[in-house]
Every structure is written in structure tokens, then in C-alpha cells.
N, C-alpha and C. Protein backbone atom coordinates (compact mmCIF):
# COMPACT_ATOMS: atom_id res chain seq x y z
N UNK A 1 129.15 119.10 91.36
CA UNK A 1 127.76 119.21 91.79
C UNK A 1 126.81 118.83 90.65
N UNK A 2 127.12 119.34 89.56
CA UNK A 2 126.01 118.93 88.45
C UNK A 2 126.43 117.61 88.25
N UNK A 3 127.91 116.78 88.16
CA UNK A 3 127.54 115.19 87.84
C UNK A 3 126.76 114.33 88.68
N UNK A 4 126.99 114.89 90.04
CA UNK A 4 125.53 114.54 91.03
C UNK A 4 124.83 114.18 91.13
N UNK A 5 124.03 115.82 90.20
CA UNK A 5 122.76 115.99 89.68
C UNK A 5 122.40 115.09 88.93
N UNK A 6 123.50 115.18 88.00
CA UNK A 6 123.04 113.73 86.64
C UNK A 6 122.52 112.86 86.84
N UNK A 7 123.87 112.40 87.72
CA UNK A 7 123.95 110.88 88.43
C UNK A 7 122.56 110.23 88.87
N UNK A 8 122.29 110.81 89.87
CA UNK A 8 121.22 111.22 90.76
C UNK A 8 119.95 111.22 90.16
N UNK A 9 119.51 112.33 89.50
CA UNK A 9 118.41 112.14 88.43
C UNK A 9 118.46 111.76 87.44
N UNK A 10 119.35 111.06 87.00
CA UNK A 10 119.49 110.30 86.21
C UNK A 10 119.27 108.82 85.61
N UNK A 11 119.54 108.50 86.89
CA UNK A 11 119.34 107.01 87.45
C UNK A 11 117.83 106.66 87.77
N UNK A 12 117.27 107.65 88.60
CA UNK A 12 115.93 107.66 89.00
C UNK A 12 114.62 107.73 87.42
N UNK A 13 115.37 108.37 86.59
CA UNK A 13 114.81 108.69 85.51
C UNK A 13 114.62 108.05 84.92
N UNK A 14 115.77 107.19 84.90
CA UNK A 14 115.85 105.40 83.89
C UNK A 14 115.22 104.44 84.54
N UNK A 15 115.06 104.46 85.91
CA UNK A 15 114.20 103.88 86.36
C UNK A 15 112.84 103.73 85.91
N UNK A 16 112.16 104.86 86.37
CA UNK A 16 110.83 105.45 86.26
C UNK A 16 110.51 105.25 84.55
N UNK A 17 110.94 105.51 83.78
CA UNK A 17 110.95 105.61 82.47
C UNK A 17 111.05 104.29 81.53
N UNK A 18 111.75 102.95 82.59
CA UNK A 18 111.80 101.70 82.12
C UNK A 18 110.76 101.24 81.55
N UNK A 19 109.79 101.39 82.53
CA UNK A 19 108.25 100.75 81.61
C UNK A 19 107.85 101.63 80.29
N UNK A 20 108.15 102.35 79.88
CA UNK A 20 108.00 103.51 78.72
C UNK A 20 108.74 102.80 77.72
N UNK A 21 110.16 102.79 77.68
CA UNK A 21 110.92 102.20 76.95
C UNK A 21 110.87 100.79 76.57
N UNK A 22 109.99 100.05 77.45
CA UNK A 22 110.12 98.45 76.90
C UNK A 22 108.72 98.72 75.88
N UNK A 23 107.44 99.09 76.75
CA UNK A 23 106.65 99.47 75.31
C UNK A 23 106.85 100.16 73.71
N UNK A 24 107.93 101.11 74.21
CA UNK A 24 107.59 101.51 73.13
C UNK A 24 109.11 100.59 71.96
N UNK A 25 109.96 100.16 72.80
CA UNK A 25 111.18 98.87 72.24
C UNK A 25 110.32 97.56 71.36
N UNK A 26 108.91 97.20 72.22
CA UNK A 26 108.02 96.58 71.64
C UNK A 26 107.16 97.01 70.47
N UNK A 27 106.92 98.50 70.60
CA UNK A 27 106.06 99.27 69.15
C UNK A 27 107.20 99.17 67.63
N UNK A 28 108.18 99.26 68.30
CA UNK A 28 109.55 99.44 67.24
C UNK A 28 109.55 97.97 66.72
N UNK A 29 109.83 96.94 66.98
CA UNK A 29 110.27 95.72 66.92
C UNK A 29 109.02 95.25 65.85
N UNK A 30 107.89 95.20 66.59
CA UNK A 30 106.54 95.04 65.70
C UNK A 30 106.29 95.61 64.77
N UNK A 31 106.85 96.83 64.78
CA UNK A 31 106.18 97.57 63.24
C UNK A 31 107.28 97.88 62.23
N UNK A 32 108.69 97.26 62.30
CA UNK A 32 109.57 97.03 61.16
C UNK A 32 110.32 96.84 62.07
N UNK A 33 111.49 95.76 60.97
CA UNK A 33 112.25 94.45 61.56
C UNK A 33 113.52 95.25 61.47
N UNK A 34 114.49 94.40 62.76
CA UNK A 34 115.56 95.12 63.05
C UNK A 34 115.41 95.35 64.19
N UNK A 35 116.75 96.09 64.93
CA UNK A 35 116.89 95.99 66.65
C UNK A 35 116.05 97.32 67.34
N UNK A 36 115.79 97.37 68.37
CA UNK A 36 114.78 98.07 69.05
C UNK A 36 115.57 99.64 69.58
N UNK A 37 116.89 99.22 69.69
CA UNK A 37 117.56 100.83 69.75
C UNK A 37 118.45 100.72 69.04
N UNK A 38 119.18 102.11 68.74
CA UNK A 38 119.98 102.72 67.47
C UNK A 38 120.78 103.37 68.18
N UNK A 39 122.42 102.60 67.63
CA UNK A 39 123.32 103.46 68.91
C UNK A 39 124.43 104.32 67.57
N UNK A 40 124.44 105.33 67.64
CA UNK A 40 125.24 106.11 66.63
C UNK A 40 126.38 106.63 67.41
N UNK A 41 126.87 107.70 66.29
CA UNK A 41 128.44 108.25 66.88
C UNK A 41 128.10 109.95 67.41
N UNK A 42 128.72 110.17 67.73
CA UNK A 42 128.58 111.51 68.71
C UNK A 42 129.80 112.14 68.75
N UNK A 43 129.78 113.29 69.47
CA UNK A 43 131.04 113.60 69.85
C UNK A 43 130.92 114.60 71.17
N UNK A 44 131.21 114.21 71.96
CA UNK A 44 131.01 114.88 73.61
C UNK A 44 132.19 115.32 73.81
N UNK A 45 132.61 115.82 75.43
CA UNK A 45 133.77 115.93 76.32
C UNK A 45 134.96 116.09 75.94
N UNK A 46 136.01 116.62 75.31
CA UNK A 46 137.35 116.91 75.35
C UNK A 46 137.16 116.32 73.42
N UNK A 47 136.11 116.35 72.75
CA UNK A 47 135.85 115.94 71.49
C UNK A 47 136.08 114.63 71.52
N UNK A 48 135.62 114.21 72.53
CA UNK A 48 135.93 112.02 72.51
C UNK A 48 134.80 111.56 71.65
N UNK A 49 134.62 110.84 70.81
CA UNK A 49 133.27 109.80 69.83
C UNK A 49 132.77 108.81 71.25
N UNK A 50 131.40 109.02 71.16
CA UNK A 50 130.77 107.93 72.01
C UNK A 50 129.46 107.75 71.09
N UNK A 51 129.04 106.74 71.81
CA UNK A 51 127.94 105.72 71.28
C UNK A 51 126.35 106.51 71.74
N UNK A 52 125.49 107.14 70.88
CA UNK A 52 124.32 107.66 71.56
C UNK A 52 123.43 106.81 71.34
N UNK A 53 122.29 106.82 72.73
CA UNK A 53 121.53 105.41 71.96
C UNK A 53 120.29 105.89 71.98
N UNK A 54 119.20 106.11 70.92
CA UNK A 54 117.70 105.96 70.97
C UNK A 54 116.97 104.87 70.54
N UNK A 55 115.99 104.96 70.77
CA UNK A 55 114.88 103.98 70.43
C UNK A 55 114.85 104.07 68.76
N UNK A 56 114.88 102.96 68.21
CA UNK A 56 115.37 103.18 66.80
C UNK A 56 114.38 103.45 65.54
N UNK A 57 113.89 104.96 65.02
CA UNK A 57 112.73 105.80 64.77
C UNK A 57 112.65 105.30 63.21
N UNK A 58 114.16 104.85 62.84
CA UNK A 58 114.18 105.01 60.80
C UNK A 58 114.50 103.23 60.84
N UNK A 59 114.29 102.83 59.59
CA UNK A 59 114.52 102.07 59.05
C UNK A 59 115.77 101.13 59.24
N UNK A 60 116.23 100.11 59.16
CA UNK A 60 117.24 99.75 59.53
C UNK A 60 118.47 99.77 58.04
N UNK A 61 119.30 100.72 58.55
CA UNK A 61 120.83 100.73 57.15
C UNK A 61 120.22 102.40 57.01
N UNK A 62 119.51 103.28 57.40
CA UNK A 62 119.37 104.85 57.32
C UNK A 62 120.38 105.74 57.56
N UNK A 63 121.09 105.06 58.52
CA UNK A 63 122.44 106.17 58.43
C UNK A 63 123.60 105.93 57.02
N UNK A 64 123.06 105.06 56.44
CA UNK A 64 124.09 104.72 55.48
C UNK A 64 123.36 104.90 54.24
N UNK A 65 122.17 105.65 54.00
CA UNK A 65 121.33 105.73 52.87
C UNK A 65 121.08 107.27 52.63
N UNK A 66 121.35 107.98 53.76
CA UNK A 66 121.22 109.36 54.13
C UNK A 66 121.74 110.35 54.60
N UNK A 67 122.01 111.32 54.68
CA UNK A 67 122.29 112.63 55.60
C UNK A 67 121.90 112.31 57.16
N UNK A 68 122.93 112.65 58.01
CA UNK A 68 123.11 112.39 59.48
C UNK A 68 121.79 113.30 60.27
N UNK A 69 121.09 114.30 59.31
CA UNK A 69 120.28 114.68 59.64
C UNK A 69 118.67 114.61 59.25
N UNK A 70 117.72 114.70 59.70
CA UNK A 70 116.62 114.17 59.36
C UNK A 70 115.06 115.03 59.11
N UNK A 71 114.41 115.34 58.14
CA UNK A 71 113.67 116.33 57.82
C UNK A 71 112.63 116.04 58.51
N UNK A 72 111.25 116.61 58.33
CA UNK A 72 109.56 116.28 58.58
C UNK A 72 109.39 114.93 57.50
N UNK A 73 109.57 114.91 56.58
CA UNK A 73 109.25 114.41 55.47
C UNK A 73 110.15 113.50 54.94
N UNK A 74 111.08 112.95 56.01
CA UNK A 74 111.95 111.97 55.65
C UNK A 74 111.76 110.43 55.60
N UNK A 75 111.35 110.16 53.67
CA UNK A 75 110.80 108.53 54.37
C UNK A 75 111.71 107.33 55.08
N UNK A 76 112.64 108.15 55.36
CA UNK A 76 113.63 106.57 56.41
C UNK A 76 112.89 106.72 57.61
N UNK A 77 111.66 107.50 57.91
CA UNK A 77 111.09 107.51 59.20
C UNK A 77 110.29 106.63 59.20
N UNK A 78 109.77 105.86 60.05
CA UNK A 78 109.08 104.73 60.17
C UNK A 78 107.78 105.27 60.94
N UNK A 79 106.07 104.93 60.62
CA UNK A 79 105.25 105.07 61.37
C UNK A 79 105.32 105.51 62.82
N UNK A 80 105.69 104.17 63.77
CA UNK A 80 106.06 104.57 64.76
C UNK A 80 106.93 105.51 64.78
N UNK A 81 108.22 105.55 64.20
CA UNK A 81 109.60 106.23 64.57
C UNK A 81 108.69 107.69 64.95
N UNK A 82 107.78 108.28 63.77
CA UNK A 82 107.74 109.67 63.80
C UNK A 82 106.47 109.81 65.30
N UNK A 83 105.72 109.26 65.89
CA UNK A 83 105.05 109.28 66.92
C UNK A 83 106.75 109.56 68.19
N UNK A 84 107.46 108.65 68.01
CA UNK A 84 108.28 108.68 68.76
C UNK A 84 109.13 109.60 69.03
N UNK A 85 109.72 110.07 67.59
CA UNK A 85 110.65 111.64 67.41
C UNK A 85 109.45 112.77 67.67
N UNK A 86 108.40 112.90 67.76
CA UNK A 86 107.80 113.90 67.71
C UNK A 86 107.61 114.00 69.38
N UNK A 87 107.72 113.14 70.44
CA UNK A 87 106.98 113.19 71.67
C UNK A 87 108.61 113.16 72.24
N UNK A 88 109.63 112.72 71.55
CA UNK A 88 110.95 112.31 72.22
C UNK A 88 111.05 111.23 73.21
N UNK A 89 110.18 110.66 73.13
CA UNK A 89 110.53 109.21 73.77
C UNK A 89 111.42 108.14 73.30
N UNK A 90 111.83 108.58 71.51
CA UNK A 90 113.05 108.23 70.87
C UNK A 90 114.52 107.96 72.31
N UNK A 91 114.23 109.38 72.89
CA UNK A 91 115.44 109.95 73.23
C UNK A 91 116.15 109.29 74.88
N UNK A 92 114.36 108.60 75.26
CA UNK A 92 114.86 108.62 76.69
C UNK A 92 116.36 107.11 77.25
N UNK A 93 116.63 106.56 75.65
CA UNK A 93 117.23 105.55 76.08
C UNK A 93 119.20 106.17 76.72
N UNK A 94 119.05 107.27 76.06
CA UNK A 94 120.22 108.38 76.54
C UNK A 94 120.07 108.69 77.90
N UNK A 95 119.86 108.48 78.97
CA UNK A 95 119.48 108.30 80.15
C UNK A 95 120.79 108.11 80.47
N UNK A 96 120.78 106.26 79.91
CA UNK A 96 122.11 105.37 80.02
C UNK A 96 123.31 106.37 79.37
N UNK A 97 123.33 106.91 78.27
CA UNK A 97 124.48 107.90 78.29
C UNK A 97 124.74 108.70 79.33
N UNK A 98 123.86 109.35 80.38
CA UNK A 98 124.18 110.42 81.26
C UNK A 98 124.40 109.44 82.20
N UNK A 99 123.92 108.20 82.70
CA UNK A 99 124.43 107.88 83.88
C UNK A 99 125.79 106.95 84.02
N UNK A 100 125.99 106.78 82.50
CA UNK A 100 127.64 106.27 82.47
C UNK A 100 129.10 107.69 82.48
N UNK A 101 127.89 109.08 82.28
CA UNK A 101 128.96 110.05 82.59
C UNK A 101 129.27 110.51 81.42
N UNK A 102 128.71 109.74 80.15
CA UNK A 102 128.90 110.66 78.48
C UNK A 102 128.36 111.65 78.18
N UNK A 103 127.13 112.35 79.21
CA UNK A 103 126.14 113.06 78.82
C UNK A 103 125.85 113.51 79.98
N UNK A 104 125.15 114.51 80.07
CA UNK A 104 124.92 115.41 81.13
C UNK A 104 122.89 115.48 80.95
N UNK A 105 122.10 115.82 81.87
CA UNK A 105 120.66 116.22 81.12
C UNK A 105 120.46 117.32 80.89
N UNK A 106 121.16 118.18 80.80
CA UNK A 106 121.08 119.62 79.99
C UNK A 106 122.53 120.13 79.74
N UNK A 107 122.49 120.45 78.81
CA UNK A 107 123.83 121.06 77.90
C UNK A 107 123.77 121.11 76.52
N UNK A 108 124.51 121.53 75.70
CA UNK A 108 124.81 121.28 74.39
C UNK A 108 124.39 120.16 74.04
N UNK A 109 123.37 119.86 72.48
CA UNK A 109 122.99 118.45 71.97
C UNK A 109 124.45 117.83 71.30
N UNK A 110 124.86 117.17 71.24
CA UNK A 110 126.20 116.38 70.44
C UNK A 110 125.86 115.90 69.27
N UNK A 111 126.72 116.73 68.04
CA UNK A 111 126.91 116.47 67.01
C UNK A 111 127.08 115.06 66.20
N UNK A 112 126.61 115.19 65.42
CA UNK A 112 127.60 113.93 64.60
C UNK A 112 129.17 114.06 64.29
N UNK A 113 130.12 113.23 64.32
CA UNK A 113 131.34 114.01 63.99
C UNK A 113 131.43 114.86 62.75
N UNK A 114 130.84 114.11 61.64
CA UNK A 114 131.15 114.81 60.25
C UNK A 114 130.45 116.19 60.30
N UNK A 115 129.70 116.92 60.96
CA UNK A 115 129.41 118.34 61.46
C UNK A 115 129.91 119.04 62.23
N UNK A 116 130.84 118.35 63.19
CA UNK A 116 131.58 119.15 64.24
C UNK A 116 132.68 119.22 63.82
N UNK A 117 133.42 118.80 62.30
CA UNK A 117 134.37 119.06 61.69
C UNK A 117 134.40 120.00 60.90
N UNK A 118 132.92 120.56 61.04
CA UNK A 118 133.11 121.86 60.13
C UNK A 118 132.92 123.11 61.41
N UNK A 119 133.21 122.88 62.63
CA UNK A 119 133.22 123.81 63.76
C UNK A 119 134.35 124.76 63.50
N UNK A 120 133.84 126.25 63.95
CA UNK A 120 134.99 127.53 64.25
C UNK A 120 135.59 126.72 65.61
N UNK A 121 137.05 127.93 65.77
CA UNK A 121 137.54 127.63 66.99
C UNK A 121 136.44 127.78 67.91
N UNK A 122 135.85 128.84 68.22
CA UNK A 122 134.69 129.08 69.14
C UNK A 122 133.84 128.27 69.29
N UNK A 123 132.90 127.62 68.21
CA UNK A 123 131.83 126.75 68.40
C UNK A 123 132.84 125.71 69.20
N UNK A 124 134.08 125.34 68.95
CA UNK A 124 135.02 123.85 69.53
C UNK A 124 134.70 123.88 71.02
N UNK A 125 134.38 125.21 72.00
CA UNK A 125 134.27 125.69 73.30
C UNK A 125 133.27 124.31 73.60
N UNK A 126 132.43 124.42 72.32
CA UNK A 126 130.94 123.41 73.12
C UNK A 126 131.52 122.16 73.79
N UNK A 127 133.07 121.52 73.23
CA UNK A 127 133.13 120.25 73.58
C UNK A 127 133.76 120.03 75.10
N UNK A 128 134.38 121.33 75.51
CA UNK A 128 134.76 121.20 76.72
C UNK A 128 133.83 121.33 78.14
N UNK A 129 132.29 120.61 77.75
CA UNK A 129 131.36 120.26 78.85
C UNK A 129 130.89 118.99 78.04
N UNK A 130 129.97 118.22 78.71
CA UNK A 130 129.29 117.00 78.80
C UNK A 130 127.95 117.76 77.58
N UNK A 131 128.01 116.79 76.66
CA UNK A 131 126.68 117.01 75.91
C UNK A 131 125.53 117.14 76.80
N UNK A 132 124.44 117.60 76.26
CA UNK A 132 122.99 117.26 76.86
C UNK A 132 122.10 116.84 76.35
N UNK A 133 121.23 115.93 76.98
CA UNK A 133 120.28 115.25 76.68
C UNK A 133 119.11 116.68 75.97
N UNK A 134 118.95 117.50 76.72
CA UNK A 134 118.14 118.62 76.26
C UNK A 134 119.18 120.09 76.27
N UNK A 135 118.58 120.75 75.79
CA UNK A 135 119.09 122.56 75.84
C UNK A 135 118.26 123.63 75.58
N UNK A 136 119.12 124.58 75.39
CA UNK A 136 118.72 125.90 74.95
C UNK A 136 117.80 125.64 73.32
N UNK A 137 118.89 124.78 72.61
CA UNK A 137 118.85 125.40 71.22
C UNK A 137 117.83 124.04 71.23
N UNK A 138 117.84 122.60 71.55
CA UNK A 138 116.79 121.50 71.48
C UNK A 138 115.59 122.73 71.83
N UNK A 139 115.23 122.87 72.83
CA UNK A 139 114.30 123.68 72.70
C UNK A 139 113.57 124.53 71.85
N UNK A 140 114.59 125.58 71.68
CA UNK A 140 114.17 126.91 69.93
C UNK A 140 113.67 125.95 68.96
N UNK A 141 114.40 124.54 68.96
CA UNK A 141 114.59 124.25 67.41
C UNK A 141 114.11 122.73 67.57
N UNK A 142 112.86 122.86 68.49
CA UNK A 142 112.05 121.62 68.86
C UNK A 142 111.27 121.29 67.52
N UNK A 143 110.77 121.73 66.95
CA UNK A 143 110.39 122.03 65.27
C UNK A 143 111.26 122.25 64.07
N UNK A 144 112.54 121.19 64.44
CA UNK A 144 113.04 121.13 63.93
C UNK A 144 113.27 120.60 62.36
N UNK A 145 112.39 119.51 62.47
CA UNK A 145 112.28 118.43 61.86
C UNK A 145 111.53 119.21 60.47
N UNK A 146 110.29 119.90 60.83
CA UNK A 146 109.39 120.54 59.96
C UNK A 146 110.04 121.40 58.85
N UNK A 147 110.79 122.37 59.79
CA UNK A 147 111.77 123.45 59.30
C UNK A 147 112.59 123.02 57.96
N UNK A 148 113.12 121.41 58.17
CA UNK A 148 114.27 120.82 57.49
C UNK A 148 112.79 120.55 55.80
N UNK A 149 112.17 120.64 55.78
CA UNK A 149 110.88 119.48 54.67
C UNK A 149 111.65 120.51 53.68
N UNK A 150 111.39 119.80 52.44
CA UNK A 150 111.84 120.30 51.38
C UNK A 150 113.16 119.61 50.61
N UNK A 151 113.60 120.51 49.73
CA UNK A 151 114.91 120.44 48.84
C UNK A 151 116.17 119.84 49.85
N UNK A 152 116.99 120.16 49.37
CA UNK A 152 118.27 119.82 50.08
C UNK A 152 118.56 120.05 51.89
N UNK A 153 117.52 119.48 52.78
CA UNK A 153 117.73 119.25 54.07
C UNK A 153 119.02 119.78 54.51
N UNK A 154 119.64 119.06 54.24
CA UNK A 154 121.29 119.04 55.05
C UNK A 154 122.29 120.47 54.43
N UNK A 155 121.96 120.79 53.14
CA UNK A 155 122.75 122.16 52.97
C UNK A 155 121.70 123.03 53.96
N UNK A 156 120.36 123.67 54.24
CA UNK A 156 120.10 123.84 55.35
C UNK A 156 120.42 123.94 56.47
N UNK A 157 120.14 123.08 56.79
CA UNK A 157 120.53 122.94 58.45
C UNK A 157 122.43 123.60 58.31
N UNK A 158 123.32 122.97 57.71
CA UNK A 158 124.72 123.42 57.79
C UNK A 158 124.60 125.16 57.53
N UNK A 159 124.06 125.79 56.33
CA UNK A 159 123.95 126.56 56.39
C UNK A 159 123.29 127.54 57.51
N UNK A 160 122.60 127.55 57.78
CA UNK A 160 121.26 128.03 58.62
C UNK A 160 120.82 127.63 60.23
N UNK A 161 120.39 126.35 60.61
CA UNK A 161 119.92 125.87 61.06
C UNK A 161 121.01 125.40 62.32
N UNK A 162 122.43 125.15 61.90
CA UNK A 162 123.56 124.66 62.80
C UNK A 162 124.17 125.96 63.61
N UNK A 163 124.16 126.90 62.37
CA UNK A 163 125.24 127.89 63.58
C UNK A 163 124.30 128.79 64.22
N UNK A 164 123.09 128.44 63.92
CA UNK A 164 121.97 129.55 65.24
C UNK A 164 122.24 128.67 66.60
N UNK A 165 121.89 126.98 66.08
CA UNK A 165 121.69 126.33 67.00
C UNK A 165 123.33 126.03 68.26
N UNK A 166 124.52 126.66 67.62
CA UNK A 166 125.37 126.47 68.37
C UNK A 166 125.61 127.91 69.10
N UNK A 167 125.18 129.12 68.39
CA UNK A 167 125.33 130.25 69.18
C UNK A 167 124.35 130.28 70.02
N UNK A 168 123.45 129.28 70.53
CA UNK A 168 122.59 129.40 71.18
C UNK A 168 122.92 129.00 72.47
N UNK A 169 124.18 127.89 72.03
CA UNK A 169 124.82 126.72 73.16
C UNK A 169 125.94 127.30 73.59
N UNK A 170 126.42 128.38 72.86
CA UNK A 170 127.36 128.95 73.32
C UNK A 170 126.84 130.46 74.13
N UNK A 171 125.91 130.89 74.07
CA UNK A 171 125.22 131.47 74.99
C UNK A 171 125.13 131.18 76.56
N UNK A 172 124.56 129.63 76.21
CA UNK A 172 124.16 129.14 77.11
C UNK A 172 125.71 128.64 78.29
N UNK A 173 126.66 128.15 77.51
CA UNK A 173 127.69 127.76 78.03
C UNK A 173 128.39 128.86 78.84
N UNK A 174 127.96 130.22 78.73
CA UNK A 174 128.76 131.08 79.40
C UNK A 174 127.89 131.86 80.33
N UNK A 175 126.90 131.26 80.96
CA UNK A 175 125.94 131.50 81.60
C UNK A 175 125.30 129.93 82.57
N UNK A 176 125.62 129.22 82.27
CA UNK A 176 125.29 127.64 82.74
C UNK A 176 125.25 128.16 84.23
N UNK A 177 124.12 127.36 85.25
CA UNK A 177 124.27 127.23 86.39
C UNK A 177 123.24 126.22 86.87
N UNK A 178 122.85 126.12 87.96
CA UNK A 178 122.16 124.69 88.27
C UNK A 178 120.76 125.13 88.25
N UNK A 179 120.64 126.57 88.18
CA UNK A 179 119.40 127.12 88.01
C UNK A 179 118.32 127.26 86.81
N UNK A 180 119.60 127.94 85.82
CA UNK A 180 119.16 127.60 84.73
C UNK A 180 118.91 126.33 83.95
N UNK A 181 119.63 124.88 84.37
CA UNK A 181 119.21 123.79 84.00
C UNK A 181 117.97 122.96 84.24
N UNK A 182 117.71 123.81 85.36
CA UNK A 182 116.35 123.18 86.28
C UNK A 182 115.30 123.77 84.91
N UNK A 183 115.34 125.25 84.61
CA UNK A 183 114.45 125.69 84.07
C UNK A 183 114.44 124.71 82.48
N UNK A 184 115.54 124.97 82.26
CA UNK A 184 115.62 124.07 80.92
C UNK A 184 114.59 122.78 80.98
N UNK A 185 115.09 121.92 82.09
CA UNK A 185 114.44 120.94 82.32
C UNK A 185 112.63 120.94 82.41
N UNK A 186 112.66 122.27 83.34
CA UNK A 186 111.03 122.25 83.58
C UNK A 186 110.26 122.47 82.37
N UNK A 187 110.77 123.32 81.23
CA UNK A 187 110.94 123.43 79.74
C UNK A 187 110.41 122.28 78.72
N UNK A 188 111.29 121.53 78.98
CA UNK A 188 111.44 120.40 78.58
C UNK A 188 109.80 119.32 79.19
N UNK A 189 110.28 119.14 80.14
CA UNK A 189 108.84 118.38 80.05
C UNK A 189 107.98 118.94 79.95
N UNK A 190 107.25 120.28 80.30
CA UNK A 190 106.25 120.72 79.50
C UNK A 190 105.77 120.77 77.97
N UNK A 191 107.15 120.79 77.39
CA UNK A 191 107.11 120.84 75.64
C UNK A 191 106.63 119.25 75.74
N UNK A 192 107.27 118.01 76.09
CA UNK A 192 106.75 116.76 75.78
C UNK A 192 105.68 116.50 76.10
N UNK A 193 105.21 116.80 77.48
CA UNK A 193 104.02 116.65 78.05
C UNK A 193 102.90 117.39 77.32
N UNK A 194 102.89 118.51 76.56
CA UNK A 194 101.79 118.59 75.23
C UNK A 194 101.93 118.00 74.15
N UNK A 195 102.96 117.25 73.67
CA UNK A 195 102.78 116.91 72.56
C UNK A 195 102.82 115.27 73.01
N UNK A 196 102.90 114.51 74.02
CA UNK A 196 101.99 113.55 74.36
C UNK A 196 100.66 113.61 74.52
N UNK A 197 100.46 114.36 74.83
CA UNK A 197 98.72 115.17 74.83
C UNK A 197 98.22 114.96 73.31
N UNK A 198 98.99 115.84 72.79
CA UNK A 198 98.68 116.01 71.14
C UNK A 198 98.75 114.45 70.09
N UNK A 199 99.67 113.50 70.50
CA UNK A 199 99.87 112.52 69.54
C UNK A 199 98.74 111.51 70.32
N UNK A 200 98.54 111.68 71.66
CA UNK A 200 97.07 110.68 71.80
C UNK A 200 95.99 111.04 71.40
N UNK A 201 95.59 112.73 71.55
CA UNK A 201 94.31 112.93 70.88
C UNK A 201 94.18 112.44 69.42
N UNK A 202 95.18 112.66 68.94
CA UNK A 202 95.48 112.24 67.21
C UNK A 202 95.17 110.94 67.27
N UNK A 203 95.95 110.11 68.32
CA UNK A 203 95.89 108.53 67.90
C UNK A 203 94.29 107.68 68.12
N UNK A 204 93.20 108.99 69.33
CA UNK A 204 92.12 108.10 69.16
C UNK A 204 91.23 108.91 68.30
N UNK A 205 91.33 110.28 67.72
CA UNK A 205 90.67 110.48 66.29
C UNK A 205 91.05 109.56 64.75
């Protein structure tokens, strides 16, 4: 029933959302050189590596200059990129992950591998469902980015910042129903839908 769901709103989503993504594939392209989405490694479903794809926010060669994770204050972020990570329109090219069946639109966010190798047996639970495009813990830790500014980012987040955000998913995983995803969801676009609000008032002050 929920791949359905995916399926289903999923498809409709990538639809609707097409004209979003070619503009903003066009803001990317124009304002530093290099390809318009960024497809990285992941790790979803039975712990299989798949390809996640966003609209591409950093610099081109950033995963290879940096930590898999990314602060407020990280200059591999690009002008646009941070308008984009901040509203998540980065994110909507993962669509195509949920409607090929790699991704689900609510569940657990998917790791990079080199972080899910430092998983307990327990946190490992997360891999036996479909990542999600949004969640519990995307949500808490929507301010994420801010949280990370400072000294050593990535001992952070591993320390701190990772195992709230997986006991959050593991909360969530033992409670999942089609009800609670709806809410997630309704969640979810309300959080974007103000801070599209917020990055246009900004953009015509």
C-alpha cells in the first residue's frame, strides 16, 4: 500500500514540480560551471548503495574536498546552492529516486555509506525499509545546517547530531503507518512553504 502511495504521488509530484526543477537546473548552470544535478552514494533497502540525485548546491569536486556532511558556513556552498538547501528544492530531483522504488516520501533520510558503517546493530533496523525523501528527524533537524557552523562539523554531527537523528527514525520505524506519513508530509510542506516565503522576502529586500 505505501509503494502505491509513492508510486502514485510520486509521479504526480515530478510532474507538477518539473517546471521548478528546470528553473532552478538553469539558476545552477548560470551561476557556476558544471552539471545541474549531483548524484551521490546512499545506502537504502536491505543496505544496497544507490545513486541520490539533487540539484547540485556546492561546487563541482566538493565531495572530494570535504566531509560528506555540510555546515551553515560551508564555502563549497554556492550562492544559489544555499537559497536552494535552505527552501529544499535541492531535494525535489529525488522524486526520480522514489518513483524508480529506491526511496519512499517519508521514512528514514539515507546515509552516506562511510556513516552507516559506524551503525549499532539497532540503528542497522533503519535499512530494512525504503529511505525517505523527508522524516521525523529531517524535520527536528531542519536547522541543521546552522547547528553544524563552527570547528570540526563532522566530529559533531557523528558525535551528537547522528545518533539523536537515528533514534528519532527508529522511533519512527516502530510506529510507521500511512497516517503518520501523511502528517509528516503535511509537516513538510508547511516547513518549505515558509521558508519560500522567507528566501523571497529576502530576495526582493
Amino acid at each position: 500500500m505505501k509503494r502505491a502511495f509513492d508510486l502514485t504521488a510520486g509521479l504526480a509530484a515530478l510532474i507538477l514540480t518539473s517546471p521548478i526543477v528546470l528553473a532552478a537546473a538553469i539558476a545552477v548552470r548560470l551561476s557556476s560551471s558544471g552539471p545541474a544535478i549531483y548524484s551521490g552514494p546512499r545506502v537504502g533497502l536491505g543496505a544496497t548503495e544507490f545513486r541520490i540525485h539533487k540539484l547540485r548546491s556546492m561546487t563541482v569536486g566538493a565531495a572530494q574536498s570535504g566531509p560528506a556532511i555540510t555546515a551553515g558556513d560551508d564555502t563549497r556552498v554556492t550562492g544559489v546552492g544555499r537559497f536552494l538547501r535552505r527552501t529544499k528544492i535541492d531535494e525535489l530531483p529525488q522524486l526520480w529516486n522514489v518513483v524508480k522504488g529506491e526511496m519512499s516520501l517519508v521514512g528514514p533520510r539515507p546515509e552516506h555509506p562511510d556513516y552507516v558503517r559506524r551503525y549499532t546493530a539497532e540503528q542497522r533496523r533503519l535499512l530494512s525499509v525504503r529511505p525517505g525523501m523527508t522524516g521525523p528527524a529531517a524535520l527536528a533537524f531542519s536547522d541543521e545546517e546552522e547547528r553544524l557552523k563552527g570547528a570540526n562539523p563532522e566530529e559533531r554531527y557523528l558525535a551528537d547530531v547522528m545518533p539523536q537523528k537515528l533514534a528519532l527514525e527508529l522511533d519512527y520505524l516502530d510506529g510507521a503507518s500511512i497516517g503518520s506519513d501523511l502528517k509528516i508530509l503535511l509537516r513538510t510542506a508547511a516547513l518549505v512553504g515558509r521558508r519560500l516565503v522567507s528566501g523571497s522576502t529576502r530576495a526582493v529586500r
